[in-house]
C-alpha atoms as a PDB file:
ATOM      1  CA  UNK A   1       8.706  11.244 -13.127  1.00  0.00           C
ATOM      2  CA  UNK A   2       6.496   8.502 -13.774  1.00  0.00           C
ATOM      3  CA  UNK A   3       3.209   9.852 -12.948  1.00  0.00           C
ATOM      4  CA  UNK A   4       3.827  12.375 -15.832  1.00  0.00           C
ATOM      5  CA  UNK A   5       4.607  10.014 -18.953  1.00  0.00           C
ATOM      6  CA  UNK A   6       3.559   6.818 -17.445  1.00  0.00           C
ATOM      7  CA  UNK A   7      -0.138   7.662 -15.049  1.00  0.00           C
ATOM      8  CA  UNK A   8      -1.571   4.453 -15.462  1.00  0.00           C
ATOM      9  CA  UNK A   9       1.340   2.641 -14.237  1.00  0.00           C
ATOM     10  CA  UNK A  10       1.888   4.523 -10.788  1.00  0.00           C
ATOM     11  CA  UNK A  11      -0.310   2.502  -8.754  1.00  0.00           C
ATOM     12  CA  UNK A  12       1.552  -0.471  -9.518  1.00  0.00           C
ATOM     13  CA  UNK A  13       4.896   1.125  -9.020  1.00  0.00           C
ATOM     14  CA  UNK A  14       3.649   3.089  -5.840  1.00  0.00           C
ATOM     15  CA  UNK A  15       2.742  -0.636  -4.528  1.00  0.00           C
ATOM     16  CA  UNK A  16       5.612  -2.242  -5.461  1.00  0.00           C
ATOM     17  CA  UNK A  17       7.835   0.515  -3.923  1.00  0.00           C
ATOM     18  CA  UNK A  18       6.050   2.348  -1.136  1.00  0.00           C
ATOM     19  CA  UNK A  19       7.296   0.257   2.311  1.00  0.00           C
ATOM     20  CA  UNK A  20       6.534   2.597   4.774  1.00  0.00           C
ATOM     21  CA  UNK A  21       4.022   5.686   5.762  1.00  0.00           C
ATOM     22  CA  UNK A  22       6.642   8.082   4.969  1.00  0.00           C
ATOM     23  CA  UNK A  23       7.023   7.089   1.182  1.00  0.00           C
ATOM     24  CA  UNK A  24       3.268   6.820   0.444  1.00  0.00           C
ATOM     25  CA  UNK A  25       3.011   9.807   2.053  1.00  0.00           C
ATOM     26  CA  UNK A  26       5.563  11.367  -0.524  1.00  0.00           C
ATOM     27  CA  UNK A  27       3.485   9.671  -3.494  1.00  0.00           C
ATOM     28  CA  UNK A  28       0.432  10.943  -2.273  1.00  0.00           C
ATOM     29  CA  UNK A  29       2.316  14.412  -2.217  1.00  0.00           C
ATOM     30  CA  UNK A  30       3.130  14.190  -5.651  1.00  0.00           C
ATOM     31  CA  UNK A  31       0.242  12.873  -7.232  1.00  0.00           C
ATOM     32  CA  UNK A  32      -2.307  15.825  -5.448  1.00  0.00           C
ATOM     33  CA  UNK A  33       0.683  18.264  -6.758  1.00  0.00           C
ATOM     34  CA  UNK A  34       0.582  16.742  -9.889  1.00  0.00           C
ATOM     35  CA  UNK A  35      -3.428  17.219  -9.631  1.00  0.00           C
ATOM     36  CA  UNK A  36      -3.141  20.816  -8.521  1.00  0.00           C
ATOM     37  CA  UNK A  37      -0.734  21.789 -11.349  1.00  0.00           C
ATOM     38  CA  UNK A  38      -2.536  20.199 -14.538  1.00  0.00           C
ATOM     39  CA  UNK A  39      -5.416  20.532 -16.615  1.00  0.00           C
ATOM     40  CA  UNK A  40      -8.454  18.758 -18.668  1.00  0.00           C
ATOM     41  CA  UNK A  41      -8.229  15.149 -19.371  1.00  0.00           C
ATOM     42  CA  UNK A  42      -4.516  14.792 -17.488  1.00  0.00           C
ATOM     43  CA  UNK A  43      -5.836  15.582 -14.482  1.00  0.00           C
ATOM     44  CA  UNK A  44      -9.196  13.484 -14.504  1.00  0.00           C
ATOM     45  CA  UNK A  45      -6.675  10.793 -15.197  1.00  0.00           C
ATOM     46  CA  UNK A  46      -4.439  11.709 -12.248  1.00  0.00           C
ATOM     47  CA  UNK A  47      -7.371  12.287  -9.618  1.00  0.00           C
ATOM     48  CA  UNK A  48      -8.355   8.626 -10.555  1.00  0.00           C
ATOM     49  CA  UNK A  49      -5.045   7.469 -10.005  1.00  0.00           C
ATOM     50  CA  UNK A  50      -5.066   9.324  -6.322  1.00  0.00           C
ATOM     51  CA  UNK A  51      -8.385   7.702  -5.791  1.00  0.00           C
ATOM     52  CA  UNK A  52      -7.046   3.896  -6.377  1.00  0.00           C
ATOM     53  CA  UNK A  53      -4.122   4.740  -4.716  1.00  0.00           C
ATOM     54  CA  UNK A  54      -6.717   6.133  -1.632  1.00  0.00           C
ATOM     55  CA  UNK A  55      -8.839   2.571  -1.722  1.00  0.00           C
ATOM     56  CA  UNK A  56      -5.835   0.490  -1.815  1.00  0.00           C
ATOM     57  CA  UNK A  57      -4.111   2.288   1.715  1.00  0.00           C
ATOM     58  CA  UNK A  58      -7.443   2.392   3.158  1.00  0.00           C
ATOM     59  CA  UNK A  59      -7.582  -1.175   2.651  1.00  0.00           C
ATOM     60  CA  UNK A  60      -3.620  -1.493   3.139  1.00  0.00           C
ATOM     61  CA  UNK A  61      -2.842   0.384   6.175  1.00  0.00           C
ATOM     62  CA  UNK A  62      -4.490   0.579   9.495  1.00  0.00           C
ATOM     63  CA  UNK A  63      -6.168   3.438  10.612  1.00  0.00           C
ATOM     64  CA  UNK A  64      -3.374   5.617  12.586  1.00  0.00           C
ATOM     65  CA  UNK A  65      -0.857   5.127   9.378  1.00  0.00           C
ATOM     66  CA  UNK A  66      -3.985   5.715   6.608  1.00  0.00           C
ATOM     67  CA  UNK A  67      -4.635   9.202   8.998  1.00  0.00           C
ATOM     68  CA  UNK A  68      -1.024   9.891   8.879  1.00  0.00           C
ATOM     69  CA  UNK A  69      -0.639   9.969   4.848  1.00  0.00           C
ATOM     70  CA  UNK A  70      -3.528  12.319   4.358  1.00  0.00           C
ATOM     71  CA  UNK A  71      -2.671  16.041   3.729  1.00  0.00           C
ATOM     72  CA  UNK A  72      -3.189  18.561   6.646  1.00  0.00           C
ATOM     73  CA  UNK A  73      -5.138  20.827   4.721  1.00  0.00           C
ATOM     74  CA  UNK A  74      -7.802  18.108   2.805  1.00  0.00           C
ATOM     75  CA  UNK A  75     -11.531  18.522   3.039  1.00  0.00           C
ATOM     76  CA  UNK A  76     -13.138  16.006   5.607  1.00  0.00           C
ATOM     77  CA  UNK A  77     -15.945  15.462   3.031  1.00  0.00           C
ATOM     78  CA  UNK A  78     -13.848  13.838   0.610  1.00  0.00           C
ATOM     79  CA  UNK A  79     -11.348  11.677   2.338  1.00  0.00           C
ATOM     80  CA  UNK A  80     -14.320  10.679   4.829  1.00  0.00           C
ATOM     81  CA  UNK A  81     -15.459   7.437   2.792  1.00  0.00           C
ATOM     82  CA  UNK A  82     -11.786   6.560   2.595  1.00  0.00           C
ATOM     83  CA  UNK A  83     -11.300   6.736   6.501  1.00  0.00           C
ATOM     84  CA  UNK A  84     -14.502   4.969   7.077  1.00  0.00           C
ATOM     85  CA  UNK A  85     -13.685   2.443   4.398  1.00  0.00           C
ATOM     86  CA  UNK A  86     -10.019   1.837   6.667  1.00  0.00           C
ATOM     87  CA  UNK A  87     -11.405   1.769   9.669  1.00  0.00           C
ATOM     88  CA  UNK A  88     -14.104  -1.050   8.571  1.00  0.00           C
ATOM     89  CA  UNK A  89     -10.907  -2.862   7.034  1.00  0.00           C
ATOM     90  CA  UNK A  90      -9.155  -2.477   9.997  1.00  0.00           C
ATOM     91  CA  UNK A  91     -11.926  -3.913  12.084  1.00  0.00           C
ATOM     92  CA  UNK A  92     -12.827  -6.902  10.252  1.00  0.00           C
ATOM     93  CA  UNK A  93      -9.069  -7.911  10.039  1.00  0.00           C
ATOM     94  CA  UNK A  94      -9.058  -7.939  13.660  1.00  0.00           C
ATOM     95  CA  UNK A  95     -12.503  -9.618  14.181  1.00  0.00           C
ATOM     96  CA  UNK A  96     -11.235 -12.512  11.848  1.00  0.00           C
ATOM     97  CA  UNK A  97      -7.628 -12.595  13.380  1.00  0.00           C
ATOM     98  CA  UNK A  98      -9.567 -13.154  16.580  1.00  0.00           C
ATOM     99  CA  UNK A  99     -11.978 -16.124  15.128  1.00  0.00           C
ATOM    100  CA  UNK A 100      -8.664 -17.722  14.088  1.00  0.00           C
ATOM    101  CA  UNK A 101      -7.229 -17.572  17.062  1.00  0.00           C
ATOM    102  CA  UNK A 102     -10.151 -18.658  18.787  1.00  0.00           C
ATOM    103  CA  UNK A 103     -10.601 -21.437  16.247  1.00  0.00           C
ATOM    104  CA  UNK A 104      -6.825 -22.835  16.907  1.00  0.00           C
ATOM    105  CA  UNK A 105      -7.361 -22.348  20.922  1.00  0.00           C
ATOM    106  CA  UNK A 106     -10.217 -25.007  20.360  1.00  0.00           C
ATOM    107  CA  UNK A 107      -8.660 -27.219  18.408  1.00  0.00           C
ATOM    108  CA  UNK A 108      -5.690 -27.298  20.980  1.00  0.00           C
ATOM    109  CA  UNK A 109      -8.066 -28.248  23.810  1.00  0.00           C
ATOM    110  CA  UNK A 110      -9.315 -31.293  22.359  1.00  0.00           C
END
């Protein structure tokens, strides 16, 4: 498995790879097993490497999807910066999708 010989490399794999909710789901499975099941400086190095791979789908997916890929049984206090963080992603992509819109609806008019 390549979170256990090759950690550093998993977020660019899992980013590469991961084209729908169900697989980052499954890498976001693994990598909290992979926290649960290890010790010392392994798994500081894997927690980081779930919390890139937590910025990058709250940035990444919208908010339905980001809710979908977080495990049932997580604590609210720690994935609640992530949720907040996607839903303030989630809301500015729409506010600037709308500008642009807006924008090219004006420039047709003239």
């Amino acid at each position: 498995m390549l979170l256990d010989e090759y950690t550093e490399l998993t977020i660019d794999y899992a980013k590469e790879n991961c084209k729908n909710v169900t697989d980052w789901t499954r890498t976001l499975g693994m990598t909290l097993t992979k926290i649960i099941n290890t010790t010392g400086n392994i798994k500081s190095i894997v927690f980081n490497v779930y919390e890139e791979l937590l910025t990058y789908l709250s940035m990444y997916l919208n908010p339905e999807e980001f809710l979908q890929v977080l495990p049932d049984n997580g604590s609210i206090d720690f994935f609640l910066p992530y949720i907040e963080s996607c839903f303030h992603h989630y809301k500015a992509n729409k506010l600037t999708i709308e500008i642009q819109e807006d924008a090219a609806r004006e420039q047709t008019e003239y």
